[in-house]
C-alpha atoms as a PDB file:
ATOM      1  CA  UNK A   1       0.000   0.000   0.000  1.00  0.00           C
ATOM      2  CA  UNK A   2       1.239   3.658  -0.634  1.00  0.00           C
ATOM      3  CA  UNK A   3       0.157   5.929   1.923  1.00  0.00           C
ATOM      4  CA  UNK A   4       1.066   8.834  -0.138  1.00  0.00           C
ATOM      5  CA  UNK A   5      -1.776   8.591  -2.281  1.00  0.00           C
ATOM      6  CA  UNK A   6      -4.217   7.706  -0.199  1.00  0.00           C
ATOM      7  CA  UNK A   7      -3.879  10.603   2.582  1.00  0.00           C
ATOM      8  CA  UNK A   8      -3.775  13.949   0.137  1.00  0.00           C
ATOM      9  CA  UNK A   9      -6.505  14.799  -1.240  1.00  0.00           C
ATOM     10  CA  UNK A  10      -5.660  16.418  -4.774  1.00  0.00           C
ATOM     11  CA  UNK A  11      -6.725  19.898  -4.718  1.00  0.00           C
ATOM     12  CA  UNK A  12      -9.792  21.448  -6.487  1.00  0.00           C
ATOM     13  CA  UNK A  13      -9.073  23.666  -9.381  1.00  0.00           C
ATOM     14  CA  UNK A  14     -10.254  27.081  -9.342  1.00  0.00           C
ATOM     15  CA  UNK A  15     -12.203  28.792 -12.529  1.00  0.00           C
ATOM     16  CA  UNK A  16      -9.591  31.768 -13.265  1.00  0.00           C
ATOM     17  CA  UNK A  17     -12.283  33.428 -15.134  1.00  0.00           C
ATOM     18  CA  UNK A  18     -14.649  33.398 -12.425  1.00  0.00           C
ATOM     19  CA  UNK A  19     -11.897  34.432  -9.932  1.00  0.00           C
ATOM     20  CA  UNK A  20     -11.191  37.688 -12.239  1.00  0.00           C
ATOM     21  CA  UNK A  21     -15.134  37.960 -12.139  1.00  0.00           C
ATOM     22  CA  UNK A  22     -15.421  37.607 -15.977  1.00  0.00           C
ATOM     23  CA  UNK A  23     -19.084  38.011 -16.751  1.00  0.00           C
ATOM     24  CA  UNK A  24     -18.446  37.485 -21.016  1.00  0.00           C
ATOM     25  CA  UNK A  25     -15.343  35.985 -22.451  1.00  0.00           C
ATOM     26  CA  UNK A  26     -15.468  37.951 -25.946  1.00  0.00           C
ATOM     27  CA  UNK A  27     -12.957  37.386 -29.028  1.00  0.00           C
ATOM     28  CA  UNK A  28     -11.622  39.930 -29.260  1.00  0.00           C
ATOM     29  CA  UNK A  29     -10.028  40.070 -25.545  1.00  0.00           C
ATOM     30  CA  UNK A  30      -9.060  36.689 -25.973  1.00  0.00           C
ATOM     31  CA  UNK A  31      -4.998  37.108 -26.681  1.00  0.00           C
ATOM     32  CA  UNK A  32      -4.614  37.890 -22.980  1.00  0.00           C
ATOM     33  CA  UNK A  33      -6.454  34.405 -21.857  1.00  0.00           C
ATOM     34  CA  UNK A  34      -4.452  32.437 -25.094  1.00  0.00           C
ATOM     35  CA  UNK A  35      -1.193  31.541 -23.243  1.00  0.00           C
ATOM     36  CA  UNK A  36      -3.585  29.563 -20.774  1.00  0.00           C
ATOM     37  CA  UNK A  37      -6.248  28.164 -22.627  1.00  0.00           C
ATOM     38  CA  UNK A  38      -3.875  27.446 -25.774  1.00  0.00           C
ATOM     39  CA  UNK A  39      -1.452  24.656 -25.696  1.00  0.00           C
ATOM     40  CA  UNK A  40       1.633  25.271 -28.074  1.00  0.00           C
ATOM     41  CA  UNK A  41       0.279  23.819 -31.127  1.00  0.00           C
ATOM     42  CA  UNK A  42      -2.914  26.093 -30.586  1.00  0.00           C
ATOM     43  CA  UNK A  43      -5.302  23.381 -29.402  1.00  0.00           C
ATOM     44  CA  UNK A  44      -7.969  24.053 -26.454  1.00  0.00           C
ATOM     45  CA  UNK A  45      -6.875  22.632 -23.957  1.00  0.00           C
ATOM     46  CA  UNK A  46      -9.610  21.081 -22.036  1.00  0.00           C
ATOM     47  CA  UNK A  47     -11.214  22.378 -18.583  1.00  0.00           C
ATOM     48  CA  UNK A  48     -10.212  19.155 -16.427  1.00  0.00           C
ATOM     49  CA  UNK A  49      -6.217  20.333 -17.256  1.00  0.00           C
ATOM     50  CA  UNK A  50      -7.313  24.256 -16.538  1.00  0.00           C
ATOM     51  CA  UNK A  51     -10.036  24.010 -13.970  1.00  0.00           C
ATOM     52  CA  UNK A  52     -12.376  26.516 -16.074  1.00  0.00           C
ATOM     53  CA  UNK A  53     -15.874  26.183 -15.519  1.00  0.00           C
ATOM     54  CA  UNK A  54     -18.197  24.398 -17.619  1.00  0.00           C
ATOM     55  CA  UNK A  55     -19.985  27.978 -18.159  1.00  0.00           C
ATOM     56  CA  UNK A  56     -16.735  29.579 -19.211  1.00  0.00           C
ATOM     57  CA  UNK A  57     -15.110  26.996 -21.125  1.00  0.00           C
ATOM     58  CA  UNK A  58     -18.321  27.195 -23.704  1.00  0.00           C
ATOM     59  CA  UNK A  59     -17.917  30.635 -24.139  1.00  0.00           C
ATOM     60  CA  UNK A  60     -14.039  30.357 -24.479  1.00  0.00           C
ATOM     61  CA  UNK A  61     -14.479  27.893 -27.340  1.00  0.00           C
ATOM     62  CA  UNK A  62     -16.835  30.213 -29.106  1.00  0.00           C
ATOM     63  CA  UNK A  63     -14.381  33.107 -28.828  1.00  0.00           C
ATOM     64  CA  UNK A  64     -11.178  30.960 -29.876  1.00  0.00           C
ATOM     65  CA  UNK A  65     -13.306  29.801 -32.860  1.00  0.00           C
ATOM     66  CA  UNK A  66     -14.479  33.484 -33.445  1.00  0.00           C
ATOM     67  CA  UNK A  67     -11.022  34.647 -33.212  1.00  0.00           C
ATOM     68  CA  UNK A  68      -9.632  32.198 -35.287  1.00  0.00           C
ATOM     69  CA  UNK A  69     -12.347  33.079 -38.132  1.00  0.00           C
ATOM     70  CA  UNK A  70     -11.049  36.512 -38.402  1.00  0.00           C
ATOM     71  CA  UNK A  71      -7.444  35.511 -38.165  1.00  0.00           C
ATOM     72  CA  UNK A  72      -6.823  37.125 -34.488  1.00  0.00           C
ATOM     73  CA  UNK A  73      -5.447  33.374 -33.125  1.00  0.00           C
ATOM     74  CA  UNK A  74      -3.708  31.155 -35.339  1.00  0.00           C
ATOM     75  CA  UNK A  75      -5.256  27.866 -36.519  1.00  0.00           C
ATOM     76  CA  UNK A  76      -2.211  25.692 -35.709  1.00  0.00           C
ATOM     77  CA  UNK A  77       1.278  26.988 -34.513  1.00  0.00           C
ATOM     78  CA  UNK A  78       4.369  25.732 -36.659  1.00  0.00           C
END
């Protein structure tokens, strides 16, 4: 038996955007959130990995989408 997984409890992750008290995630601010929610080949990374809220994490994808549409965020990263 290994104690050390059995007596921590992994902690919970907190929703950054509801911690800055973001009502709207919009495309256009979204460069300031894309070195979080971006891995390096420009993939969302999913909210298990970032601890975003479900509520947050719908409107993120819309607004990476959006932004990649009008070429604000790349599609994929070389």
């Amino acid at each position: 038996m290994d104690r050390n997984n059995r007596s921590r409890k992994p902690r919970r992750k907190v929703c950054a955007f509801c911690a800055d008290k973001v009502e709207n995630i919009d495309y256009k601010t979204i460069g300031k959130y894309s070195r979080k929610v971006l891995s390096e080949r420009a993939k969302i990374i999913p909210r298990r990995v970032t601890g975003t809220c479900a509520r947050h994490q719908r409107q993120l994808t819309v607004a990476v989408k959006r932004a990649r549409h009008i070429a604000l965020l790349p599609f994929v990263n070389d």
